[in-house]
Protein backbone atom coordinates (compact mmCIF):
# COMPACT_ATOMS: atom_id res chain seq x y z
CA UNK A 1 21.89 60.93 -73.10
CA UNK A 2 22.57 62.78 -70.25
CA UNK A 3 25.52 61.08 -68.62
CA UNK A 4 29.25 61.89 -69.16
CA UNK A 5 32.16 59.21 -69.62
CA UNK A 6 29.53 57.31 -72.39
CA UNK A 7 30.47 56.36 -75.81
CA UNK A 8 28.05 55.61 -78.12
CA UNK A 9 29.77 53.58 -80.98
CA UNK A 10 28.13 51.99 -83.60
CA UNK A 11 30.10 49.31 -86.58
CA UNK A 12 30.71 52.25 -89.24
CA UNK A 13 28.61 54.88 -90.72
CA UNK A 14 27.51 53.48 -94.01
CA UNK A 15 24.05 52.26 -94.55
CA UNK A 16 25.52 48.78 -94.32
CA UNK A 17 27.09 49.67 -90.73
CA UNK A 18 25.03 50.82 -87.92
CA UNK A 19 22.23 53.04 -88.98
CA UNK A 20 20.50 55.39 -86.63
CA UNK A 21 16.36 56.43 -87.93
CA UNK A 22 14.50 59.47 -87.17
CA UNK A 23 11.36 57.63 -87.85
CA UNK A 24 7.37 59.68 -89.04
CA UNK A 25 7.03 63.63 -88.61
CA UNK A 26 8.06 66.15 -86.19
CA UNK A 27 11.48 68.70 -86.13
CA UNK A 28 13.57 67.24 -83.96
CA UNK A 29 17.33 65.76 -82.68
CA UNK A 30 17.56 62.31 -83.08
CA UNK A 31 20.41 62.35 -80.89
CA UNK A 32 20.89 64.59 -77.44
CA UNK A 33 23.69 64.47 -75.12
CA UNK A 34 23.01 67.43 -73.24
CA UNK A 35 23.66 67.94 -69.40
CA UNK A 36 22.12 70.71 -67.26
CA UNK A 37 22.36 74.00 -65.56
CA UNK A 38 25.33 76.77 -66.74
CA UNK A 39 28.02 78.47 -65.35
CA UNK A 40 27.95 79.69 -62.18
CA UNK A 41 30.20 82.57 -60.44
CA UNK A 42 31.88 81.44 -57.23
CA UNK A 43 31.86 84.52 -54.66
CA UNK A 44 34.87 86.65 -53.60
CA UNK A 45 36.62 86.03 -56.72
CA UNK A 46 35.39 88.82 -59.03
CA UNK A 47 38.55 91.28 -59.89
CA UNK A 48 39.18 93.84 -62.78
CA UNK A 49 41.21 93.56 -65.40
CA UNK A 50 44.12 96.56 -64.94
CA UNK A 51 45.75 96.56 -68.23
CA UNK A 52 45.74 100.03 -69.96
CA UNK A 53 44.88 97.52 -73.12
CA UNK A 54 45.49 93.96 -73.92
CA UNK A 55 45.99 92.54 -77.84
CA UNK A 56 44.29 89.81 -79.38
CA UNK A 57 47.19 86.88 -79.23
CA UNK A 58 47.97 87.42 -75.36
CA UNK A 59 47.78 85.28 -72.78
CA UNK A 60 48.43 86.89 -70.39
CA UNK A 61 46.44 89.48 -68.09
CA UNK A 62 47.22 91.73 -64.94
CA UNK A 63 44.41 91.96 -62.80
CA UNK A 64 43.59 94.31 -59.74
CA UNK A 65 43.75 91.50 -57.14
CA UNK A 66 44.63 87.64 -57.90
CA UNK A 67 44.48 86.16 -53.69
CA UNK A 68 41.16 84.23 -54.49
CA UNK A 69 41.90 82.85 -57.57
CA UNK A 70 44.30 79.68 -58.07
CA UNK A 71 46.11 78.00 -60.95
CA UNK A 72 43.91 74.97 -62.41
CA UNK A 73 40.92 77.02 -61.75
CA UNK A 74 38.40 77.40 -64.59
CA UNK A 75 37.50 81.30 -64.95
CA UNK A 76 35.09 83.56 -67.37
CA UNK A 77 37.10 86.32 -69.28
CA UNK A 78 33.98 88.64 -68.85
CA UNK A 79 33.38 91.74 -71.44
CA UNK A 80 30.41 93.37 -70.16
CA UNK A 81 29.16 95.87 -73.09
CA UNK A 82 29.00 99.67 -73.45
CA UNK A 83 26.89 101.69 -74.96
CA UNK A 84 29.80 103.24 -76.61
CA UNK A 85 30.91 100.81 -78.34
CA UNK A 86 27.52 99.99 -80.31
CA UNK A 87 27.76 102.99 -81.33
CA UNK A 88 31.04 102.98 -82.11
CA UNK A 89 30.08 99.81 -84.00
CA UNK A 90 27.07 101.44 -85.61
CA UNK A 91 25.12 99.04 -84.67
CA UNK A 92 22.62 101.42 -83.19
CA UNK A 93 22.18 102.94 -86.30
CA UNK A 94 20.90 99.53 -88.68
CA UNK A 95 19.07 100.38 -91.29
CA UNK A 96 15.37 99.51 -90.17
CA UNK A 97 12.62 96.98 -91.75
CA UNK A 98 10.18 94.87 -90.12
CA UNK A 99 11.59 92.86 -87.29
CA UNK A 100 15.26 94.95 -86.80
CA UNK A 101 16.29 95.27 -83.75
CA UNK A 102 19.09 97.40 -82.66
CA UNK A 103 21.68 96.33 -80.55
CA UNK A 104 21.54 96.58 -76.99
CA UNK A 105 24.55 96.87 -74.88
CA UNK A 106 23.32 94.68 -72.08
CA UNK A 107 22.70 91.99 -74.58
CA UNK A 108 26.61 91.83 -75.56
CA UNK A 109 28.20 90.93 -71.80
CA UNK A 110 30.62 88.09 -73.15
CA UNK A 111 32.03 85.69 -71.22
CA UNK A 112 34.51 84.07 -72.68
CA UNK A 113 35.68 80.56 -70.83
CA UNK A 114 39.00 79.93 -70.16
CA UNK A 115 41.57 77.93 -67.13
CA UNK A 116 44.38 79.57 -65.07
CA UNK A 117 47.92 77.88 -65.60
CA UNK A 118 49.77 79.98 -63.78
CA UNK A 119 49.80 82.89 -61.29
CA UNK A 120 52.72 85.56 -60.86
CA UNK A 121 51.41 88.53 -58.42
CA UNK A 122 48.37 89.34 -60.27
CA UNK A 123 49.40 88.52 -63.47
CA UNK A 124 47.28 85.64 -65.00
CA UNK A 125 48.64 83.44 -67.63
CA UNK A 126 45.38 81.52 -69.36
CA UNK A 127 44.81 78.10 -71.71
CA UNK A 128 43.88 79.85 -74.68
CA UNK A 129 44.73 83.78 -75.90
CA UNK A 130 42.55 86.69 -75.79
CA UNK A 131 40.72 86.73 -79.28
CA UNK A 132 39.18 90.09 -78.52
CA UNK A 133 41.50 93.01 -77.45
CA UNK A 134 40.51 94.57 -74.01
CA UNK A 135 40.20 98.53 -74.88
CA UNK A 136 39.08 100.39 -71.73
CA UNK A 137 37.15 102.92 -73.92
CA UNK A 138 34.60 99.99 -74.64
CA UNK A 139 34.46 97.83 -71.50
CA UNK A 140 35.73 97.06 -68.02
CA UNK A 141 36.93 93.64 -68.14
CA UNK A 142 36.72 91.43 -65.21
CA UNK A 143 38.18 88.03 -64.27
CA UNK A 144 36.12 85.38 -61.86
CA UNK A 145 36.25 81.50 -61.26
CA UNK A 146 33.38 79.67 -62.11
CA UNK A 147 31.68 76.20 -61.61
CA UNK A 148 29.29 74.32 -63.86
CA UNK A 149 27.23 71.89 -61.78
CA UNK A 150 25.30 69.86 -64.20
CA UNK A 151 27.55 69.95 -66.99
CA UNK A 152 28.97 66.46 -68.07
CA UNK A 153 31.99 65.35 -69.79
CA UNK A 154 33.91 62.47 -71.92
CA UNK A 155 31.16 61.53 -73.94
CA UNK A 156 31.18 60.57 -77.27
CA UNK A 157 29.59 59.33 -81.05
CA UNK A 158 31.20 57.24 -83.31
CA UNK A 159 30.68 54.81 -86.45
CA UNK A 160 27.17 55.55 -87.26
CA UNK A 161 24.53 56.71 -89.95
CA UNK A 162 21.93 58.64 -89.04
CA UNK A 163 19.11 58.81 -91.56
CA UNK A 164 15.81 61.20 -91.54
CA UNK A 165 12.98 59.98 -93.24
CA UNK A 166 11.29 62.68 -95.67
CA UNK A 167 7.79 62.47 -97.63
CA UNK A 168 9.21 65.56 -100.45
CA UNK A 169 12.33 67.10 -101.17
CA UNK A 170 11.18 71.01 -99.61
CA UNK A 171 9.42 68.96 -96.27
CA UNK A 172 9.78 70.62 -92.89
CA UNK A 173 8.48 68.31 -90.79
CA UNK A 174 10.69 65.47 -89.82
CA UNK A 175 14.26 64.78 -88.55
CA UNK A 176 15.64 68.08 -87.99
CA UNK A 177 19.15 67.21 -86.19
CA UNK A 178 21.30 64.34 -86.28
CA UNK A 179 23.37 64.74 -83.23
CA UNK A 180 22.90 67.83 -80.62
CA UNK A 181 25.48 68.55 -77.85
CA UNK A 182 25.09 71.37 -75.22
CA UNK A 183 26.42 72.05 -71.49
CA UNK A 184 28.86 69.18 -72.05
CA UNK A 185 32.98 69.43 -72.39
CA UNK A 186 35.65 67.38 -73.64
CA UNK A 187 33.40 65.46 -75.83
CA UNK A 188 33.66 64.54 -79.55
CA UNK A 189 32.04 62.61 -83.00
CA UNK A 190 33.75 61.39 -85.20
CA UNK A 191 33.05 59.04 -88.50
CA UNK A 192 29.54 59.53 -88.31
CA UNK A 193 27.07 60.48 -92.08
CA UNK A 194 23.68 62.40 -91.69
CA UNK A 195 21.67 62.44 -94.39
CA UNK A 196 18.23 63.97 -95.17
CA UNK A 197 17.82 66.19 -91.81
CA UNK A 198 16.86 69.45 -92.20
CA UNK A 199 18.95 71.71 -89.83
CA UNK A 200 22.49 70.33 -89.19
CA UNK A 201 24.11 67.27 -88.79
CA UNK A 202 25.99 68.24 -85.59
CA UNK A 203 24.75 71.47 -83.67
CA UNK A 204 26.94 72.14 -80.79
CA UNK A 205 25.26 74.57 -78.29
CA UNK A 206 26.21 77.73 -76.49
CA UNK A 207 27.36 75.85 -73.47
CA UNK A 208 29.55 72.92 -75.44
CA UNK A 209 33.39 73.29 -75.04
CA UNK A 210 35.72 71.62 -76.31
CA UNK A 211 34.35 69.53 -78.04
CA UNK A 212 35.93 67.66 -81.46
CA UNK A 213 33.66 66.98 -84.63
CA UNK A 214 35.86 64.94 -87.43
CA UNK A 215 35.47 62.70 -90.33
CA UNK A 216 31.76 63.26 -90.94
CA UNK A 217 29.46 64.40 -93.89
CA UNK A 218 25.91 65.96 -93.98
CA UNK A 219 24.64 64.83 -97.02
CA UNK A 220 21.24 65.96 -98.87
CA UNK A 221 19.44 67.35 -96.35
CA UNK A 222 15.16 68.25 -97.16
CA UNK A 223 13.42 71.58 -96.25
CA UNK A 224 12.66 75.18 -98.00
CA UNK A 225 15.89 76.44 -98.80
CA UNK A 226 15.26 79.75 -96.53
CA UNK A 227 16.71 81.03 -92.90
CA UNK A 228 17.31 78.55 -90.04
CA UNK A 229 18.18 75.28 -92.16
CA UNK A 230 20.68 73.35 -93.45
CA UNK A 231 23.45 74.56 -91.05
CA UNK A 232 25.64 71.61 -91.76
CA UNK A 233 27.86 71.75 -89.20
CA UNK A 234 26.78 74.25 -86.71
CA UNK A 235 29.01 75.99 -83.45
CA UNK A 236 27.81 78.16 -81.02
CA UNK A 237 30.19 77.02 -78.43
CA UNK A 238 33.77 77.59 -76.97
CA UNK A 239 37.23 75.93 -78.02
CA UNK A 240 35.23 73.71 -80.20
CA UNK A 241 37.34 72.29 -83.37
CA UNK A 242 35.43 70.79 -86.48
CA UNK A 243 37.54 68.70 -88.69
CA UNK A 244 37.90 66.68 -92.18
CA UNK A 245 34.26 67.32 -93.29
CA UNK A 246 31.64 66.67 -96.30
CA UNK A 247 28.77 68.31 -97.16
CA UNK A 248 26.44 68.73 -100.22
CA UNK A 249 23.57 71.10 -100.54
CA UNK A 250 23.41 73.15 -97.42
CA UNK A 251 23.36 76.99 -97.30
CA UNK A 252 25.55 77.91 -94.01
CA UNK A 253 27.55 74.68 -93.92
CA UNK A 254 30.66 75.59 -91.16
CA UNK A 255 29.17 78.31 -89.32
CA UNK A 256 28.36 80.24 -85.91
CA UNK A 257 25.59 81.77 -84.10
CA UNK A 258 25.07 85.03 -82.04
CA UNK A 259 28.07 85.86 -80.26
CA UNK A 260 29.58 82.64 -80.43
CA UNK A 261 32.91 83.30 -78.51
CA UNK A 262 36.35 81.33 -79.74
CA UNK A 263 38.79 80.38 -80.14
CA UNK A 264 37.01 78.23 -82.62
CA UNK A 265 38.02 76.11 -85.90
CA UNK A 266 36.93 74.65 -89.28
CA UNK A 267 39.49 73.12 -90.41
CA UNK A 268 39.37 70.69 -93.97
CA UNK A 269 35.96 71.18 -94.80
CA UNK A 270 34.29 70.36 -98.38
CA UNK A 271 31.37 71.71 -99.73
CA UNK A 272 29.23 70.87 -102.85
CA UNK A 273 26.38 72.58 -104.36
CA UNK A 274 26.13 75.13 -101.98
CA UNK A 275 22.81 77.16 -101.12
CA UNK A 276 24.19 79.93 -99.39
CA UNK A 277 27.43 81.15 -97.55
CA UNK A 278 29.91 79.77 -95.01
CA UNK A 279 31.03 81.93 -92.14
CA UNK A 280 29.93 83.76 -88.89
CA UNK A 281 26.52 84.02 -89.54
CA UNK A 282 24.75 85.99 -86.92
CA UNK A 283 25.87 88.94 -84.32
CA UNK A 284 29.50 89.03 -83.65
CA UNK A 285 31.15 85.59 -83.09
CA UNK A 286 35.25 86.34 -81.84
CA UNK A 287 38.07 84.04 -82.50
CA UNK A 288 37.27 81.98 -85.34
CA UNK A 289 39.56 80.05 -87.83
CA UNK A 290 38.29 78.70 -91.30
CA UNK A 291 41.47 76.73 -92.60
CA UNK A 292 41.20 75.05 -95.83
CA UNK A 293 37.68 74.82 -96.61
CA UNK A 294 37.05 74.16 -100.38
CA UNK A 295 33.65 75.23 -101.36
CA UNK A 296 32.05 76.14 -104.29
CA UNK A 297 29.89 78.43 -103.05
CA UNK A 298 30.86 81.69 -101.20
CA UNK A 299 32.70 82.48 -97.63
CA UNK A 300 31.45 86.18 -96.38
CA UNK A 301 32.49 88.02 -93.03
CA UNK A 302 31.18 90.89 -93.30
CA UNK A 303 28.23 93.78 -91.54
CA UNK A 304 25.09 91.96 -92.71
CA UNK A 305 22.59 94.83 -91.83
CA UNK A 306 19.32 94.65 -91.25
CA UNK A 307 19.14 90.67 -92.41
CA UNK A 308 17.65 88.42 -89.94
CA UNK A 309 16.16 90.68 -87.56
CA UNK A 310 19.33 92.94 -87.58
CA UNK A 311 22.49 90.65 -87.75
CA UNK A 312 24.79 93.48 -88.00
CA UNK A 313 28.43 92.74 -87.86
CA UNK A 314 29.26 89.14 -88.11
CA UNK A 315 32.49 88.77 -86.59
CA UNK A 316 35.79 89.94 -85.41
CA UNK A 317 39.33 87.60 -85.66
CA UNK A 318 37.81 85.67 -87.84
CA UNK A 319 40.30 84.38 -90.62
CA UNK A 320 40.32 82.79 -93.71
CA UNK A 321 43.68 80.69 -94.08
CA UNK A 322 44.22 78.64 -97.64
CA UNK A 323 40.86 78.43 -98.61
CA UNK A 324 39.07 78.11 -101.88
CA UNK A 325 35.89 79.62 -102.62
CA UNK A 326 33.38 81.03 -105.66
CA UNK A 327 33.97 84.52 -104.09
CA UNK A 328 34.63 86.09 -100.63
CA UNK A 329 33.89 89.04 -99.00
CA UNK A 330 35.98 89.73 -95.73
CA UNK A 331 35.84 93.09 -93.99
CA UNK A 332 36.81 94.57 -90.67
CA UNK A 333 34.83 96.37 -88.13
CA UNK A 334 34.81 100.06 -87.83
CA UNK A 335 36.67 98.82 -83.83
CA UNK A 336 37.47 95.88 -81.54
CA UNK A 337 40.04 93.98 -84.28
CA UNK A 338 40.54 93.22 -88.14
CA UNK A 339 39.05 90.19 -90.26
CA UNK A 340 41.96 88.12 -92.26
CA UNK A 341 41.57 86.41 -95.58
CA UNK A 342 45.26 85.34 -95.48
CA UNK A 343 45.94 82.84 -99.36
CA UNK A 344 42.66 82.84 -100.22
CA UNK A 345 41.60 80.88 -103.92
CA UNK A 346 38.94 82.75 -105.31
CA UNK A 347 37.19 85.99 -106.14
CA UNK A 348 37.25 89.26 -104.04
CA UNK A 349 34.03 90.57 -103.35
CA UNK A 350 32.07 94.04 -101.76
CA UNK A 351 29.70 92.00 -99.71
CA UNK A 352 26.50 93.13 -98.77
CA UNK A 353 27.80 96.83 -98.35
CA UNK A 354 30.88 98.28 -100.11
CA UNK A 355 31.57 101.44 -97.67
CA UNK A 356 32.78 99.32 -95.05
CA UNK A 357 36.46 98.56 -93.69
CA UNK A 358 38.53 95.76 -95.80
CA UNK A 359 39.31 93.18 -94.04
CA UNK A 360 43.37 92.60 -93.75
CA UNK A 361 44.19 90.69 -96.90
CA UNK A 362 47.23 89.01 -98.34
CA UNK A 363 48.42 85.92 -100.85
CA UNK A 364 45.23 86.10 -103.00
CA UNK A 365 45.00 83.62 -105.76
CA UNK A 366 48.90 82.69 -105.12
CA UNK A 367 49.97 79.51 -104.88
CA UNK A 368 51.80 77.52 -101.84
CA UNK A 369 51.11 79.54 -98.88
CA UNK A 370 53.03 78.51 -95.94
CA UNK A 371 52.02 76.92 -93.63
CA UNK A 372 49.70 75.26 -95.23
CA UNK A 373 47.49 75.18 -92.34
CA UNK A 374 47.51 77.41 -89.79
CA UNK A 375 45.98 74.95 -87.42
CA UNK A 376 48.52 72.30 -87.79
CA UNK A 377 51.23 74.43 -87.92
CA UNK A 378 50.01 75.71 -84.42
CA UNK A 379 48.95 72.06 -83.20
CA UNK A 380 52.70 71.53 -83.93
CA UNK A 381 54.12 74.24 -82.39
CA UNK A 382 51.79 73.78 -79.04
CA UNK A 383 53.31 70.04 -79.00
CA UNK A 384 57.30 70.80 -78.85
């Protein structure tokens, strides 16, 4: 599907209701609503950020000259990397095996994406907060407006069972995901079941903002338990929230790719039988929030080394708020921001390394933390 403002909406997602079939062999989506193209910088308007630093939290920035950009307007928060701050990281300095790769500063320019609401002289006020602080020792931020031809909008999935057939409980070749969004905003599924697929039952891609995922399970899904399958519920996109979820036997079940940029959030998630971890998975995702997922399995945030071909550091503001877990290991990087683990239920872990920074922790294994939920208790404070 490649058209925004279309609803695909099926009579509930029970066998019984309307039931979706990814039919014979081959790794695929059964479901795409994808647009086209990506973002695209709009002349004149580039500008540097001027703040001797800016906190995670703000929203608010002072840049060098504001005349060409307007309130309304969507912009890119842009990081561009440094070598210094790779090193800084250490992440120049992974311990090598076959396939590591160090990182490369030109391969960490974020752009974070973000709207205007108001101008005063060249002070920006933005939609959602800076979830990386702005050090000028590590990068010279920079401000521009952007377009997105291409990219659609309003669409949606509801009410519907999507099924992958299987010939064996470790086969790799059939339905791989049940729904797969990318370079689309404002879009959302809810009440939907996948069952039997082998990588996710929603994947949202780099270029999918927000975009709501609620009231759906992943259920039993068939291939190798190894890397690259059975990420439930997957998020590589911006201001993306996944809520009131299900799964059973996946390994990364809520969880985020390379440099998957936030704000972000799992919120109400349940996991059974559990393969693996939940949690940034790969190179440095910012800004995410895991609020009250039950699993019994593990949560990490952590440096993963040399796994994959040389993850490194998972994530920064990422927080754990009221959840439950086997064990979880949550530390900070050695700069750029903390990790939180903030009423965790569950054991305290070293991770895969115990010489790193602890993550900021508080309210383990006590009982009533309040709020509750960080994300309502935000929602609610938003909405006065």
């Amino acid at each position: 599907m490649q058209a925004g403002g279309v609803v695909l909406r099926g009579e509930g997602d029970q066998k019984e209701g309307t039931r979706l079939i990814a039919t014979g062999k081959g790794q695929r989506s059964l479901l795409k609503i994808n647009g086209q193209g990506k973002p695209v910088s709009i002349e004149k308007t580039r500008t540097n950020v001027t703040n001797n630093y800016v906190g995670t939290g703000s929203f608010s920035i002072n840049v060098q000259n504001a005349n060409q950009l307007h309130a309304g307007e969507p912009v890119i928060l842009y990081y561009p990397g440094s070598q210094n701050w790779v090193s800084d990281l250490k992440m120049d300095q992974i311990e090598a095996r076959k396939g590591t790769k160090q990182w490369q500063a030109e391969e960490y320019n974020l752009t974070f994406q973000r709207e205007i609401i108001k101008i005063e002289g060249n002070t920006l006020w933005l939609d959602n907060p800076v979830v990386m602080e702005i050090n000028p020792k590590y990068t010279a931020a920079q401000v521009y407006a952007y377009t997105f031809p291409g990219r659609i909008a309003e669409s949606g999935v509801e009410n519907i069972y999507f099924e992958s057939e299987f010939q064996g409980d470790t086969d790799e070749d059939h339905g791989w995901i049940a729904v797969d969004f990318n370079n689309i905003e404002n879009g959302w599924v809810r009440n939907i079941t996948a069952v039997h697929f082998g990588y996710a039952a929603v994947s949202l891609g780099s270029q999918a903002k927000n975009i709501t995922v609620k009231d759906s399970k992943c259920l039993d899904p068939k291939s190798i338990i190894t890397g690259s399958r059975r990420y439930s519920f997957n998020n590589d996109g911006q201001l993306n929230l996944f809520m009131n979820m299900e799964t059973t036997f996946g390994r990364h079940d809520y969880v985020t790719g390379a440099k998957t940029l936030g704000p972000n959030v799992f919120f109400n998630g349940k996991t059974r039988q559990s393969q693996s971890d939940i949690g940034p998975h790969h190179r440095w995702a910012v800004g995410t929030l895991y609020d009250n997922i039950d699993t019994d399995g593990d949560i990490d945030i952590q440096d993963r080394g040399n796994y994959g071909s040389g993850h490194g550091w998972s994530g920064v503001t990422q927080i754990l708020w009221n959840c439950k877990a086997k064990r979880a290991a949550v530390q900070s990087p050695w700069v750029s921001g903390l990790n939180y683990a903030i009423g965790l239920q569950g054991q305290k872990y070293p991770g895969r390394f115990n010489d790193r920074p602890d993550g900021y922790w508080e309210g383990q294994n006590k009982p009533d933390l309040n709020p509750s939920s960080l994300y309502l208790a935000q929602l609610a404070a938003r909405k006065k």
